[in-house]
N, C-alpha and C. Protein backbone atom coordinates (compact mmCIF):
# COMPACT_ATOMS: atom_id res chain seq x y z
N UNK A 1 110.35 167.56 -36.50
CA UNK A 1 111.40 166.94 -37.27
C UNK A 1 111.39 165.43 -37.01
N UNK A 2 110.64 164.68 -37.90
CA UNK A 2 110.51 163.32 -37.83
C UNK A 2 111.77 162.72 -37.99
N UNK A 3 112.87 163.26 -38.43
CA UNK A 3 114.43 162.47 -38.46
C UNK A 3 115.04 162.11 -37.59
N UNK A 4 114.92 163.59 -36.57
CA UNK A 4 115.35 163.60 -34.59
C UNK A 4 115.20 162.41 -34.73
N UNK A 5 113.30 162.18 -33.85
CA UNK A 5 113.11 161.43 -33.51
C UNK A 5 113.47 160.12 -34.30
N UNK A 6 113.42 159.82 -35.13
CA UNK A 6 113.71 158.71 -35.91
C UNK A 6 115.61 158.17 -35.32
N UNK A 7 116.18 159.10 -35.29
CA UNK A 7 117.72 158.68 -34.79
C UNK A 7 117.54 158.47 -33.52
N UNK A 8 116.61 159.33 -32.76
CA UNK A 8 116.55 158.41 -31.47
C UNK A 8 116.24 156.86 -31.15
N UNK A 9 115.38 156.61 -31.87
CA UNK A 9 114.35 155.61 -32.22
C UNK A 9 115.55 154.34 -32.38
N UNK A 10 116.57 154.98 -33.61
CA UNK A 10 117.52 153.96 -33.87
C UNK A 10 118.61 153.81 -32.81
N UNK A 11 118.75 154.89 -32.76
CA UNK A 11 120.24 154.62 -31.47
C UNK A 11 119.69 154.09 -30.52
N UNK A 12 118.66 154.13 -30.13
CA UNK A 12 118.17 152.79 -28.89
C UNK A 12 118.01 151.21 -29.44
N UNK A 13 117.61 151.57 -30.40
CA UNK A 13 118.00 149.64 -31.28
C UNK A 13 118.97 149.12 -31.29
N UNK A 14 120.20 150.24 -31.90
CA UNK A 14 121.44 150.07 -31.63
C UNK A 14 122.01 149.30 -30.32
N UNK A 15 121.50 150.31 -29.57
CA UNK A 15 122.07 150.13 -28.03
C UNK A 15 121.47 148.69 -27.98
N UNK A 16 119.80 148.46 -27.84
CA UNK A 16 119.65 147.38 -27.55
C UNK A 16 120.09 145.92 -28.48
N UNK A 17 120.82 146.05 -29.41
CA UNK A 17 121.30 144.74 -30.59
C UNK A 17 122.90 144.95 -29.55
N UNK A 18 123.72 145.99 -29.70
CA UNK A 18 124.68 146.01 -29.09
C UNK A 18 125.01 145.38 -27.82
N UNK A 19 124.27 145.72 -26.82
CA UNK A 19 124.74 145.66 -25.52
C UNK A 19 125.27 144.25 -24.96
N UNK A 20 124.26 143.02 -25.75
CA UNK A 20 125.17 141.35 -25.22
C UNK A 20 126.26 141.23 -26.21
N UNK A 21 126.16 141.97 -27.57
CA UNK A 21 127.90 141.65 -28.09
C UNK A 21 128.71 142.60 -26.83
N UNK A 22 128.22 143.54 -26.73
CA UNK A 22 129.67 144.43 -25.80
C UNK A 22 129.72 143.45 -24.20
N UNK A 23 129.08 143.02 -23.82
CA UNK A 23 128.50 142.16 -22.50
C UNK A 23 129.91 141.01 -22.61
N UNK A 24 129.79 140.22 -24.08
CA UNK A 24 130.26 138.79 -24.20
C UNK A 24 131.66 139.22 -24.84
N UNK A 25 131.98 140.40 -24.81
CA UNK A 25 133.24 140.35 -25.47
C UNK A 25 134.00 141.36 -24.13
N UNK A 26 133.47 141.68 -23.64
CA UNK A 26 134.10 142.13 -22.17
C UNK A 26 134.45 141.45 -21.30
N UNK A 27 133.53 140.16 -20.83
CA UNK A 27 133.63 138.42 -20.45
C UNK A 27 134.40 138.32 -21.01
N UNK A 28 134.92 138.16 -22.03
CA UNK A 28 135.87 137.18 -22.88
C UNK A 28 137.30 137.78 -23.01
N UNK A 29 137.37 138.94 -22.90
CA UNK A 29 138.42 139.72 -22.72
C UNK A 29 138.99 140.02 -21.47
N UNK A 30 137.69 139.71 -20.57
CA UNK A 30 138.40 139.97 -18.80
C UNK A 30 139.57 138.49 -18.67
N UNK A 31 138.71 137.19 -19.19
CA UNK A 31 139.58 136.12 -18.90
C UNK A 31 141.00 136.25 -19.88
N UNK A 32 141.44 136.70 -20.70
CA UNK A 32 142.21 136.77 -21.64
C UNK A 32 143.43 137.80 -21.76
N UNK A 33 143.14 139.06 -20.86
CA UNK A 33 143.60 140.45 -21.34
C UNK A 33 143.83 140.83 -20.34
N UNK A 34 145.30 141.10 -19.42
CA UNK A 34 145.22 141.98 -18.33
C UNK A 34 144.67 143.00 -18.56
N UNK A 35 145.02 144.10 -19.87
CA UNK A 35 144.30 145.26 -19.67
C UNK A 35 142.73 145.14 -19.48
N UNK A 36 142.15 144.76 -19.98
CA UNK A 36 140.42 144.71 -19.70
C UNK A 36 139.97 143.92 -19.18
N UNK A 37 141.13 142.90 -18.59
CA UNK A 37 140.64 142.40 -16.95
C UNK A 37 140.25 143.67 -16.03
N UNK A 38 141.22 144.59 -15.68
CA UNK A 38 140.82 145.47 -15.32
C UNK A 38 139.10 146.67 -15.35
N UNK A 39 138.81 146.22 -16.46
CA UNK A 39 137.74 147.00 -16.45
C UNK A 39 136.19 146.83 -16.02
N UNK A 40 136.36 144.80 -15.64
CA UNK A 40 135.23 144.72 -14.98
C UNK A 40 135.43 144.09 -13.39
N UNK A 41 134.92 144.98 -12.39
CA UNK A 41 135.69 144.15 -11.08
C UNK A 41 135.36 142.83 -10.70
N UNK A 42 136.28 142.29 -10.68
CA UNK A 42 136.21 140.38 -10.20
C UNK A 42 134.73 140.01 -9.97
N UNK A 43 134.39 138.86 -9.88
CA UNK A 43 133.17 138.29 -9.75
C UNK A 43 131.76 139.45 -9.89
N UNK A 44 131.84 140.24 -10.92
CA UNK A 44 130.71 140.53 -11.61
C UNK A 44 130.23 139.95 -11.97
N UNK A 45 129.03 139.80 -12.64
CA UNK A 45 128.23 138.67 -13.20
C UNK A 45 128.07 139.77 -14.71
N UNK A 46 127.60 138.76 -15.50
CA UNK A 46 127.40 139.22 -17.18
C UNK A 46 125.81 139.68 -16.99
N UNK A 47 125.14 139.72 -15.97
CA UNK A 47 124.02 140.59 -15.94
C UNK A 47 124.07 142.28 -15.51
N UNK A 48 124.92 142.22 -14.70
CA UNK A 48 125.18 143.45 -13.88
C UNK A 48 126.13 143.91 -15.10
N UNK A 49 127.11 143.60 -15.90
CA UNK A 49 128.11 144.12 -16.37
C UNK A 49 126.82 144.97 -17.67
N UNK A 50 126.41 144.08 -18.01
CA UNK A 50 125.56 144.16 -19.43
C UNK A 50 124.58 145.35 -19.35
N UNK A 51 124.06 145.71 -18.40
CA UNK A 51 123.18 146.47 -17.57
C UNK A 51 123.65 147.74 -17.88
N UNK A 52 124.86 148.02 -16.62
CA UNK A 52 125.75 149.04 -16.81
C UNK A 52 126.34 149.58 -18.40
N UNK A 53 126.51 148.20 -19.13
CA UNK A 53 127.08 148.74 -20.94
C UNK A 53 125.54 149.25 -21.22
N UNK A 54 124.72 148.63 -20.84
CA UNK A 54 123.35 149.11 -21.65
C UNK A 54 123.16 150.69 -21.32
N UNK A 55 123.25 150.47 -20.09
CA UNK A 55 122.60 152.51 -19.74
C UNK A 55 123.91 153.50 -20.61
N UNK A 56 125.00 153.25 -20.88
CA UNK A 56 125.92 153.89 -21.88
C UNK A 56 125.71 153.99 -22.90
N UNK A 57 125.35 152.58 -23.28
CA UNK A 57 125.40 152.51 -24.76
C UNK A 57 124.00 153.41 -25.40
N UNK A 58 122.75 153.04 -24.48
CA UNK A 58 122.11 154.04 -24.92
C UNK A 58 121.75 155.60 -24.51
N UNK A 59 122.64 156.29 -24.28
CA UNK A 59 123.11 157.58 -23.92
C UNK A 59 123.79 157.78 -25.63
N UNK A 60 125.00 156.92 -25.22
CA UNK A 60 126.03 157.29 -26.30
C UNK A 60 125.14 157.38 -27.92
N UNK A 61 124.39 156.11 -28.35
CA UNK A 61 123.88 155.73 -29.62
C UNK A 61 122.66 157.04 -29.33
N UNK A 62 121.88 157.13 -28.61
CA UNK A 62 120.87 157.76 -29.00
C UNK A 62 121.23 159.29 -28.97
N UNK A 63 122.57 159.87 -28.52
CA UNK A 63 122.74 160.91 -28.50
C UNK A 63 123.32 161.26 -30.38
N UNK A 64 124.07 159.85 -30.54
CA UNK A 64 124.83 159.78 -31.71
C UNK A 64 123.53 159.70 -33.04
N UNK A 65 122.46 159.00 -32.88
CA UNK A 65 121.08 159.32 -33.24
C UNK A 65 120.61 160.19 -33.06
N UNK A 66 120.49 161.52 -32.27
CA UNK A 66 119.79 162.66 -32.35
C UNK A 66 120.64 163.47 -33.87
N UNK A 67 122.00 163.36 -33.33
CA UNK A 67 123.06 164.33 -34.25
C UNK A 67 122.88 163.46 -35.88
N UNK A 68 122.78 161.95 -35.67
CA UNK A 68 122.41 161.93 -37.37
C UNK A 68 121.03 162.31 -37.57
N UNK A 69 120.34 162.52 -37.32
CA UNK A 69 119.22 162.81 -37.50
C UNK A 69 119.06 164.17 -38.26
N UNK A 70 119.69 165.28 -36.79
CA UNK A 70 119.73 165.98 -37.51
C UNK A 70 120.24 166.92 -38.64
N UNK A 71 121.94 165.85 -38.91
CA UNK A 71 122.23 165.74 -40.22
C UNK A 71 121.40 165.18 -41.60
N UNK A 72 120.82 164.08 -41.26
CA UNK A 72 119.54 163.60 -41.87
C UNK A 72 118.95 164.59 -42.68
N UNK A 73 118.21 165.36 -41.60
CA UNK A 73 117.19 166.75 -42.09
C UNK A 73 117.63 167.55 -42.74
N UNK A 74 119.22 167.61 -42.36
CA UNK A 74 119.78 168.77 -43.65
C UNK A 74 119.90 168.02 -44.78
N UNK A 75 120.31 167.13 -44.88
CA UNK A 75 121.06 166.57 -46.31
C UNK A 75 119.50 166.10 -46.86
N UNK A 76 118.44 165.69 -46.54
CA UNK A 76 116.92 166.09 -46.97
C UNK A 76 116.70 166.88 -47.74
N UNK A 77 116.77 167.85 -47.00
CA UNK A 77 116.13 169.09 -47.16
C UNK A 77 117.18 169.71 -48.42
N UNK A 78 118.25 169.61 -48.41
CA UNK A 78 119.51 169.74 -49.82
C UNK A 78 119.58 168.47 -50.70
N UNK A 79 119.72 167.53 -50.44
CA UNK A 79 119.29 166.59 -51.76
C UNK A 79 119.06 164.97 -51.13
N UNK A 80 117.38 165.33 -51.33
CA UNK A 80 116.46 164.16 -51.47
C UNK A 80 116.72 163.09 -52.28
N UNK A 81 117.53 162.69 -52.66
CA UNK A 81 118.13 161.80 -53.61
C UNK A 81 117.83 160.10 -53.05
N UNK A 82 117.11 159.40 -53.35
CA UNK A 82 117.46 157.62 -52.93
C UNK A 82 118.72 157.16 -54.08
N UNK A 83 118.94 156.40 -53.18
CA UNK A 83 119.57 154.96 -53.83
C UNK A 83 119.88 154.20 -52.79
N UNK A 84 120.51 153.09 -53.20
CA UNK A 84 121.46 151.88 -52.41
C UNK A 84 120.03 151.51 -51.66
N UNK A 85 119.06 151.59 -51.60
CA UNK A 85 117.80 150.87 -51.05
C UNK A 85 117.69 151.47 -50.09
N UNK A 86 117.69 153.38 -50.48
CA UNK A 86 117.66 154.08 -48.90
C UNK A 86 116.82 155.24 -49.51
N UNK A 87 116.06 155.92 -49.33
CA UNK A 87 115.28 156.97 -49.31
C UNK A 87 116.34 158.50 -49.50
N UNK A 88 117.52 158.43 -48.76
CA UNK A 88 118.61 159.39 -49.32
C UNK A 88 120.52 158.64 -49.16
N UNK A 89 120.29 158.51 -50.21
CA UNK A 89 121.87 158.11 -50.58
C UNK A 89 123.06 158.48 -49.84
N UNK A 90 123.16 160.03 -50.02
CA UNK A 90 124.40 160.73 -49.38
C UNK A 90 124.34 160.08 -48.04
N UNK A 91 122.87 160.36 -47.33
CA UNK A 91 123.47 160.02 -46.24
C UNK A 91 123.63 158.44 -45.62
N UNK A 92 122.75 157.18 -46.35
CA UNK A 92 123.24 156.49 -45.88
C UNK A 92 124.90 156.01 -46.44
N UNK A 93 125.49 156.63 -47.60
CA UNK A 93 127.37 156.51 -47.78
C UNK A 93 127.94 157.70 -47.00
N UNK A 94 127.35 158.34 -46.06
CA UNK A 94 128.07 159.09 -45.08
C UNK A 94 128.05 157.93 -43.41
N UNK A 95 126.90 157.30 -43.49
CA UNK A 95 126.50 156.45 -42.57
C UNK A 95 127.62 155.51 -42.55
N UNK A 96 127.93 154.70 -44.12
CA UNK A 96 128.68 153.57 -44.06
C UNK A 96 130.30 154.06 -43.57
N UNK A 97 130.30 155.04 -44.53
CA UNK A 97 131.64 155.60 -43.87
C UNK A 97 131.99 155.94 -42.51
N UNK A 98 131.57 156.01 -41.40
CA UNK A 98 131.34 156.50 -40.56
C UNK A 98 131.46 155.21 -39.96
N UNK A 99 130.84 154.37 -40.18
CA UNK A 99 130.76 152.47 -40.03
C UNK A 99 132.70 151.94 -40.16
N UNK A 100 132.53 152.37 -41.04
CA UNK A 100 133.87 151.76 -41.54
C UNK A 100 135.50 152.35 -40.77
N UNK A 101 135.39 153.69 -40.98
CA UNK A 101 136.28 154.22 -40.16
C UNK A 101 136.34 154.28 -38.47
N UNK A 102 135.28 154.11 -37.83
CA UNK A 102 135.14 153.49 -36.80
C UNK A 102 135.43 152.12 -36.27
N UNK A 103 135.41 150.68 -37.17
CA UNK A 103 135.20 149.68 -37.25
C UNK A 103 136.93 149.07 -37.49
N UNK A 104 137.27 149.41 -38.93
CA UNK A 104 137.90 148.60 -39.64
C UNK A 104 139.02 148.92 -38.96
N UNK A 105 139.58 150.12 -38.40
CA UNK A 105 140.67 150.12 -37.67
C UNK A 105 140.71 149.53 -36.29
N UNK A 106 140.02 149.61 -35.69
CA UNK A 106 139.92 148.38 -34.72
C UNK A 106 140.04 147.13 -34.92
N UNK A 107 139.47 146.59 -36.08
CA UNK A 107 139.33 145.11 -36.31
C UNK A 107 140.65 144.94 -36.45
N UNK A 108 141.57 145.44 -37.18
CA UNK A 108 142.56 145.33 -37.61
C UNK A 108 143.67 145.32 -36.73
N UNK A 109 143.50 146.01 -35.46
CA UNK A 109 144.34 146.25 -34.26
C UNK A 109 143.84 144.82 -33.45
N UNK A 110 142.72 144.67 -33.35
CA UNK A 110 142.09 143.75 -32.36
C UNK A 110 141.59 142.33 -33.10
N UNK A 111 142.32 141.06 -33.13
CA UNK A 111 142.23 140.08 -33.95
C UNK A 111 140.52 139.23 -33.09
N UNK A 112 140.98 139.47 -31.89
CA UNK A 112 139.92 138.47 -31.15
C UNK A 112 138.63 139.21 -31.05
N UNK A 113 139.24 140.72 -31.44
CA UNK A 113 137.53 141.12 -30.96
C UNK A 113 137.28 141.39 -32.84
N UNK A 114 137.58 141.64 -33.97
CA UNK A 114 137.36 141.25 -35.12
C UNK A 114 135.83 141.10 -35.26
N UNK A 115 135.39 139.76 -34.77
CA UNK A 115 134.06 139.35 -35.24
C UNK A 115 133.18 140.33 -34.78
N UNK A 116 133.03 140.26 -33.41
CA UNK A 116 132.09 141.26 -32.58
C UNK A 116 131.58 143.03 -33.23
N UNK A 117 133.14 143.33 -33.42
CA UNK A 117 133.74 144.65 -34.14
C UNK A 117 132.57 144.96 -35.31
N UNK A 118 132.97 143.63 -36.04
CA UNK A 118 132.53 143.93 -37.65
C UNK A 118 131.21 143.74 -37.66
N UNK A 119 130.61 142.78 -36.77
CA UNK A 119 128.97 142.80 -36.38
C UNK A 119 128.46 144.00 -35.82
N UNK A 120 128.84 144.62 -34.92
CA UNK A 120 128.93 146.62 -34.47
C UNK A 120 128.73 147.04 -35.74
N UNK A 121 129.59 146.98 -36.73
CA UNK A 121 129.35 148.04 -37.64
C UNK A 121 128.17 147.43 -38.52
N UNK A 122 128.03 146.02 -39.26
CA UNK A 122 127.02 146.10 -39.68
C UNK A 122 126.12 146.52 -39.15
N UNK A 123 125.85 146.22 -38.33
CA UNK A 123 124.47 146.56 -37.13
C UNK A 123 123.93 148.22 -37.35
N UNK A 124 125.05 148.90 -36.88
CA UNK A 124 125.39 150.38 -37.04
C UNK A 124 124.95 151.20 -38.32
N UNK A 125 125.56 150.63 -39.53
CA UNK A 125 125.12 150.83 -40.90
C UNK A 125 123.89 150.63 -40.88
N UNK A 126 123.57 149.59 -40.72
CA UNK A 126 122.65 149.03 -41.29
C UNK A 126 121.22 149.82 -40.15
N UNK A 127 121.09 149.69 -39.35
CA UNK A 127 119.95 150.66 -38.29
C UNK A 127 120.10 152.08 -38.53
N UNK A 128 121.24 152.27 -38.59
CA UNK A 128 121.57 154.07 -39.08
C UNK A 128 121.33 154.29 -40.72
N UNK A 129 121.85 153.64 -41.63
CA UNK A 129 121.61 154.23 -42.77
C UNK A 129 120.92 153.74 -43.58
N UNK A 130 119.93 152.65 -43.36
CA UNK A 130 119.12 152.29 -44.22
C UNK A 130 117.56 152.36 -43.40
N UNK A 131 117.78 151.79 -41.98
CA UNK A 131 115.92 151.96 -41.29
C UNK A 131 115.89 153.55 -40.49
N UNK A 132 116.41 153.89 -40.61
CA UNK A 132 116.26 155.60 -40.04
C UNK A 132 115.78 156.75 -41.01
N UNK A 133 116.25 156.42 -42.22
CA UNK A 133 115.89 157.43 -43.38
C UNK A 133 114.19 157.08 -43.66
N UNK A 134 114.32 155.32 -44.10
CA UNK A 134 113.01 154.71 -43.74
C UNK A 134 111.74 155.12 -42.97
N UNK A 135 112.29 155.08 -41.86
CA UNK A 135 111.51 155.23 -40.21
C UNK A 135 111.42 156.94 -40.24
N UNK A 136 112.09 158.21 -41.05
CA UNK A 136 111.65 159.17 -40.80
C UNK A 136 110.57 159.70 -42.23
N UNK A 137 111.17 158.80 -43.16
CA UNK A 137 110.22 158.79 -44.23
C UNK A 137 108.68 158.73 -43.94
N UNK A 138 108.45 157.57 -42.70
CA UNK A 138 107.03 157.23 -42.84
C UNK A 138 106.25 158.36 -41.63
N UNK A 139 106.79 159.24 -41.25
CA UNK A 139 105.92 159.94 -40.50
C UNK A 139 105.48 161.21 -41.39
């Protein structure tokens, strides 16, 4: 199942585009935010912090990449359909959605983290529902 692998493939891109926005907005929130002062202990450095987000983030994304994947293969295998500049449609507007409802309610709660947020989700969309369908296409 070239899709698996293909969501693995992406959720580690993910992880790795992700990990200095989550790095620089954890910095920026320790000086700013009692609550998520709390979450990195005093004189960490943004190498060690970034490190630690990295080995999560790619657990979390590439696990979250196996499972689209192998949603991928079903909605394939039931309708092969392109559009929107994707090899199957449904799923990259299941992708965006998924982007969005994750995203936009945060942004909306969180003014300062906003930018970071909405760069996550493009990022997200965009590695998940347009180079993954791609990337399982070509095997």
């Amino acid at each position: 199942m070239p899709e698996v692998f293909a969501g693995v493939v992406c959720g580690y891109a993910v992880a790795l585009a992700l990990t200095p926005l989550g790095a620089l907005a954890i910095v920026r929130a320790h000086v700013t935010s009692p609550l998520f002062g709390q979450s990195r202990p005093e004189g960490a450095r943004l190498v060690v912090t970034s490190m630690a987000l990295h080995v999560l983030a790619f657990v979390v994304f590439s696990a979250i990449g196996l499972v689209l994947g192998l949603l991928l293969h079903g909605i394939e295998s039931n309708r092969p359909d392109g559009g929107l500049g994707s090899p199957n449609r449904v799923f990259t507007l299941l992708v965006l959605a998924i982007a969005a409802i994750a995203v936009l309610p945060l942004a909306a709660v969180a003014p300062r983290l906003r930018a970071p947020l909405l760069v996550a989700g493009v990022l997200f969309a965009g590695i998940f529902g347009w180079a993954m369908p791609h990337l399982a296409a070509l095997a």
